[in-house]
Protein backbone atom coordinates (compact mmCIF):
# COMPACT_ATOMS: atom_id res chain seq x y z
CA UNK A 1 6.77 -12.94 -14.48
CA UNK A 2 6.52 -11.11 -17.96
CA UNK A 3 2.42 -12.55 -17.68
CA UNK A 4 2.67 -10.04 -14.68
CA UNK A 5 4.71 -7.53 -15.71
CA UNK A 6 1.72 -7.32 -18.92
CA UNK A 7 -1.11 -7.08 -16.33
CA UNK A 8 0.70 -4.03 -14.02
CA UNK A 9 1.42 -1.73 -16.94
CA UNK A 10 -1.69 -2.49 -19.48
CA UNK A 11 -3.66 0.91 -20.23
CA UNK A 12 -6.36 0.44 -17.89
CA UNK A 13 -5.75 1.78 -14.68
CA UNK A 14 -8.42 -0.82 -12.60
CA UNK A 15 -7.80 -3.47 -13.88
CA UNK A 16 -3.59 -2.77 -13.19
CA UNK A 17 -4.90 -1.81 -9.55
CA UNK A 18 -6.17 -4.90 -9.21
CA UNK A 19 -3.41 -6.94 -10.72
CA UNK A 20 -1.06 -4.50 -7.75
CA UNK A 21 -3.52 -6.20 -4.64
CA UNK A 22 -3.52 -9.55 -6.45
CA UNK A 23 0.47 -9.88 -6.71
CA UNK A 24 0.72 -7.61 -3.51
CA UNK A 25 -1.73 -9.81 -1.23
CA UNK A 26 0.28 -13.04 -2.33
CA UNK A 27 3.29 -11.22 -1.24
CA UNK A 28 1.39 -10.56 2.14
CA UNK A 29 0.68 -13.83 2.44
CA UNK A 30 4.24 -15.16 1.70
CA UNK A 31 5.37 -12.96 3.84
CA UNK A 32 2.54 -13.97 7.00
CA UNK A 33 3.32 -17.33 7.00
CA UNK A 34 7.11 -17.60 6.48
CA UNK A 35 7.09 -15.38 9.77
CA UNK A 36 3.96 -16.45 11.79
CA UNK A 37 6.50 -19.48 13.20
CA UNK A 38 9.67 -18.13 12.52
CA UNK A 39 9.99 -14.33 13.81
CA UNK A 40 9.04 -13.54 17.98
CA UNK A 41 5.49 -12.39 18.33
CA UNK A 42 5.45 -8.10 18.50
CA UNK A 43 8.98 -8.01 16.40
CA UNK A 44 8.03 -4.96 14.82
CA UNK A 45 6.21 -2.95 17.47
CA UNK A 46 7.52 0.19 18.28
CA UNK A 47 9.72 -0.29 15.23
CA UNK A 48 9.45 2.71 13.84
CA UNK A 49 8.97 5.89 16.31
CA UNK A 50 6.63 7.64 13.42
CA UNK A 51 3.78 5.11 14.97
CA UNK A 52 4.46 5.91 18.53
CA UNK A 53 1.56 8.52 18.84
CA UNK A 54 -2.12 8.36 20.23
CA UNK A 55 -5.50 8.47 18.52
CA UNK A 56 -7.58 11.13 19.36
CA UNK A 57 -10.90 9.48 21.48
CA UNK A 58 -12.99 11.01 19.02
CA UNK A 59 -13.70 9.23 16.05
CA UNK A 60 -13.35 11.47 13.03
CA UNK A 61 -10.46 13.13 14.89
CA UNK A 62 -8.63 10.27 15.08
CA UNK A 63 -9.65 8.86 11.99
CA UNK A 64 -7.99 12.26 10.30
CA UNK A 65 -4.92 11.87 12.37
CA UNK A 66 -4.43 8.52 10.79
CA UNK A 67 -5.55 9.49 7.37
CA UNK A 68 -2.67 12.09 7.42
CA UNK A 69 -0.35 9.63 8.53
CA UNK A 70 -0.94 7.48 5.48
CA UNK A 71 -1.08 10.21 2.93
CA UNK A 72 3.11 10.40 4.04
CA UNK A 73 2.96 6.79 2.03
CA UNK A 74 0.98 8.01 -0.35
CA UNK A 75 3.30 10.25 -1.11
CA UNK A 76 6.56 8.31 -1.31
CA UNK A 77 4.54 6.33 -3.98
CA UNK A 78 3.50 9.08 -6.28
CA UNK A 79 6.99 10.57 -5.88
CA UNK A 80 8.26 7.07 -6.66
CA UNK A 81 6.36 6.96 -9.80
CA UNK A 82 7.90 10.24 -11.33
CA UNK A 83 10.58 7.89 -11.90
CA UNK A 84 10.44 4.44 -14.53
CA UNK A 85 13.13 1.72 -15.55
CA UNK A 86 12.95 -1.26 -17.73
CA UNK A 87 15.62 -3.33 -20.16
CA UNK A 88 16.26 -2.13 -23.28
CA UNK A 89 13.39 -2.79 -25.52
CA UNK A 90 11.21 -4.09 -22.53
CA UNK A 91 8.08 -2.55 -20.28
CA UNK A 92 8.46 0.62 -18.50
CA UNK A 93 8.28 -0.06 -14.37
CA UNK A 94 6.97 2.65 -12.10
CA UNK A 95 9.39 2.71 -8.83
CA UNK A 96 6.30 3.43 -7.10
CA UNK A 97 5.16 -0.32 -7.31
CA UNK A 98 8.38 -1.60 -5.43
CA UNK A 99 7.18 0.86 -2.75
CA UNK A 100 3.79 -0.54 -3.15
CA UNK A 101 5.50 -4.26 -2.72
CA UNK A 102 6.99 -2.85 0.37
CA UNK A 103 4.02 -2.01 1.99
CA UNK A 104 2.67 -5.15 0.74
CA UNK A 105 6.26 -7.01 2.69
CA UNK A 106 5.25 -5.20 5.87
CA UNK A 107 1.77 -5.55 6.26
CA UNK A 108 2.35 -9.43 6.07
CA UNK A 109 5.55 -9.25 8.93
CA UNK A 110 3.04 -7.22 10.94
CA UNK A 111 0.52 -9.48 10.70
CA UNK A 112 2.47 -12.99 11.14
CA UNK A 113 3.91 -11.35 14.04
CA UNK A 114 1.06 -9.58 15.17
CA UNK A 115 2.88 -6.11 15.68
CA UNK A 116 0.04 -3.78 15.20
CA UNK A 117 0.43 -0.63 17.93
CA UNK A 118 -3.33 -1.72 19.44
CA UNK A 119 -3.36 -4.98 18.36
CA UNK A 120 -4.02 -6.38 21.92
CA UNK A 121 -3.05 -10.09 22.61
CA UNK A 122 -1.96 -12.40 20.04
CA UNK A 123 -5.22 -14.63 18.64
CA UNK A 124 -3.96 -17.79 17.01
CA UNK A 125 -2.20 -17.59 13.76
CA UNK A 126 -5.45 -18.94 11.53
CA UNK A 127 -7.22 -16.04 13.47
CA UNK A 128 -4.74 -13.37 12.00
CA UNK A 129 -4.97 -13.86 8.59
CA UNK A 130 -9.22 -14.38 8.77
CA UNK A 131 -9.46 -11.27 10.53
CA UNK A 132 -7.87 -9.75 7.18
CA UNK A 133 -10.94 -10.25 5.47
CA UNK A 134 -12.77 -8.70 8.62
CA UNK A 135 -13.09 -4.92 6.71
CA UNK A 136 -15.49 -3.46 9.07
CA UNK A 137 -12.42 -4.06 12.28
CA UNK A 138 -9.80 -4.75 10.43
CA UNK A 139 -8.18 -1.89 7.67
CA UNK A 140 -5.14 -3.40 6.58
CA UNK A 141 -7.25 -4.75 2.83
CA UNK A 142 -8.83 -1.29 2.24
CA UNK A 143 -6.07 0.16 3.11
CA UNK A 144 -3.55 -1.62 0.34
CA UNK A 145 -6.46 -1.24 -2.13
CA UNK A 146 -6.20 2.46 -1.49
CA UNK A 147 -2.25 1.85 -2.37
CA UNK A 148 -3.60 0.31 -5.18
CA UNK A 149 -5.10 2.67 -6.93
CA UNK A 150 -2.83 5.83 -5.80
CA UNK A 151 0.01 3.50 -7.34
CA UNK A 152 -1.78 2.63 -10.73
CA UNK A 153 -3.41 5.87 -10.84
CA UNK A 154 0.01 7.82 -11.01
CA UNK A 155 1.57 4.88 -12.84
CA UNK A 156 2.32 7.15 -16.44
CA UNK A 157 3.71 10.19 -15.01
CA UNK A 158 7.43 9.52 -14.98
CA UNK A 159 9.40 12.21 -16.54
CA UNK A 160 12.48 10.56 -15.61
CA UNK A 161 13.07 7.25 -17.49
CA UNK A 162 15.91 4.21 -17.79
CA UNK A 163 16.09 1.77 -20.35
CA UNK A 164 18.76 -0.68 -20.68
CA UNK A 165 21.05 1.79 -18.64
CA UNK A 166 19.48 4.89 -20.73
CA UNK A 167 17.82 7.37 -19.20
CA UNK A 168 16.04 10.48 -20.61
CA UNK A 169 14.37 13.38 -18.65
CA UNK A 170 11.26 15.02 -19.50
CA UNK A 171 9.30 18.11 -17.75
CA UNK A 172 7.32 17.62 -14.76
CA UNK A 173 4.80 21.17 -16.61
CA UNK A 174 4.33 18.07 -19.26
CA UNK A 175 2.71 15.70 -16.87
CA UNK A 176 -0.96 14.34 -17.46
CA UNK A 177 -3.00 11.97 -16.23
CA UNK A 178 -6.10 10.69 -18.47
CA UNK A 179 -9.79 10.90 -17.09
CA UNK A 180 -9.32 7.29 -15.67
CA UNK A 181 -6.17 7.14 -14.25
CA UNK A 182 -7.66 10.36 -12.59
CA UNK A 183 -10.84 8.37 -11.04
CA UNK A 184 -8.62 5.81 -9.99
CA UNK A 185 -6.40 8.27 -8.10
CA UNK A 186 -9.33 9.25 -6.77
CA UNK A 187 -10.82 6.20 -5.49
CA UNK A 188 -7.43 5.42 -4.18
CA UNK A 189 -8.10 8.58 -1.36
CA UNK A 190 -11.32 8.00 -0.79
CA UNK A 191 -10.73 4.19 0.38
CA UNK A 192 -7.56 5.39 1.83
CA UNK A 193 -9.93 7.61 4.14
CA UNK A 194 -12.58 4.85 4.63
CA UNK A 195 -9.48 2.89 6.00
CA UNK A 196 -8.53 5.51 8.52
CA UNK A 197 -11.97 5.67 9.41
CA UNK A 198 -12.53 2.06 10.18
CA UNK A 199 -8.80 1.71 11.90
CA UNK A 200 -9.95 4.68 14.44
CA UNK A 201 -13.51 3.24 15.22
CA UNK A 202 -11.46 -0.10 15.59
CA UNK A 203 -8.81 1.23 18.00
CA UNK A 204 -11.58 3.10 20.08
CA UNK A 205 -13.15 0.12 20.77
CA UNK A 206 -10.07 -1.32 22.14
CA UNK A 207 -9.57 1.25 24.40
């Protein structure tokens, strides 16, 4: 864990993106199988009423529509990262990363049930997970990358801080973010819109 918790907050924001999909994707995983044979196929479709709206036929209209639909996660996990905690005399946490987990948590229910909105009929369980690794129909990897990076981009701007139970307050005015963590923020949008654009093309074609 503390071999972990080293790799998530080092200084360079790529290589802590990556260590986010590497501990988030095992997560996914975990979380696939444990309820591929445990949890009724579709258990989390039409689970939230925020997904219960329909993709413009044309492409880049609908790819925009779902691109602004993920930005509201995007969001949540740079808000979530204006805050930090750790024990006394430990590493500093971003809250944003147990956001980032979260995401992680669902993506793996939705696909070990197979509760995506278009997902069609259920392929066999072995077919699920492959078709993770399927980027050009599938968005779900480019799309947690994109987390990735938004997460470990923003990762050093909390102004509000616990350790050990002590927490201090800073200025949001005193907020920066260095030339890298900047690049990685903005990779992190720009494969969050190459998602969006592969997840409309994807739906369109099952339409």
């Amino acid at each position: 864990m503390n071999v972990i918790r080293r790799w998530i907050t080092q200084p360079n924001a790529l290589l802590r993106a990556a260590a986010l999909f590497g501990a988030g994707m095992a997560l996914t995983l975990a979380a696939a199988c444990l309820s591929g044979p445990l949890l009724p196929e579709g258990l989390l479709k039409n689970a939230n009423p925020l997904w219960n709206w329909a993709v413009s036929s044309s492409p880049l209209v609908g790819g925009l529509q779902i691109f602004g639909f993920n930005l509201i996660f995007a969001c949540v996990l740079v808000g979530a990262n204006l805050f930090a905690r750790g024990p006394q005399g430990g590493l500093l946490i971003p809250c944003g990363y147990s956001c980032l987990l979260l995401l992680f948590l669902l993506y793996g229910l939705m696909v070990g049930t197979w509760s995506f909105q278009m997902g069609g009929e259920a392929p066999p369980f072995a077919a699920r997970l492959l078709r993770m690794l399927h980027i050009s129909e599938a968005s779900g990897m480019v799309e947690m990358s994109a987390f990735c990076c938004i997460a470990s981009g923003t990762a050093d701007i909390s102004f509000v801080q616990t350790l050990g139970g002590r927490t201090t307050a800073g200025r949001l005015r005193d907020i920066r973010l260095s030339r890298q963590d900047g690049l990685v923020l903005a990779l992190g949008f720009l494969l969050l819109f190459a998602a969006a654009m592969i997840e409309a093309a994807s739906i369109l074609r099952l339409t």
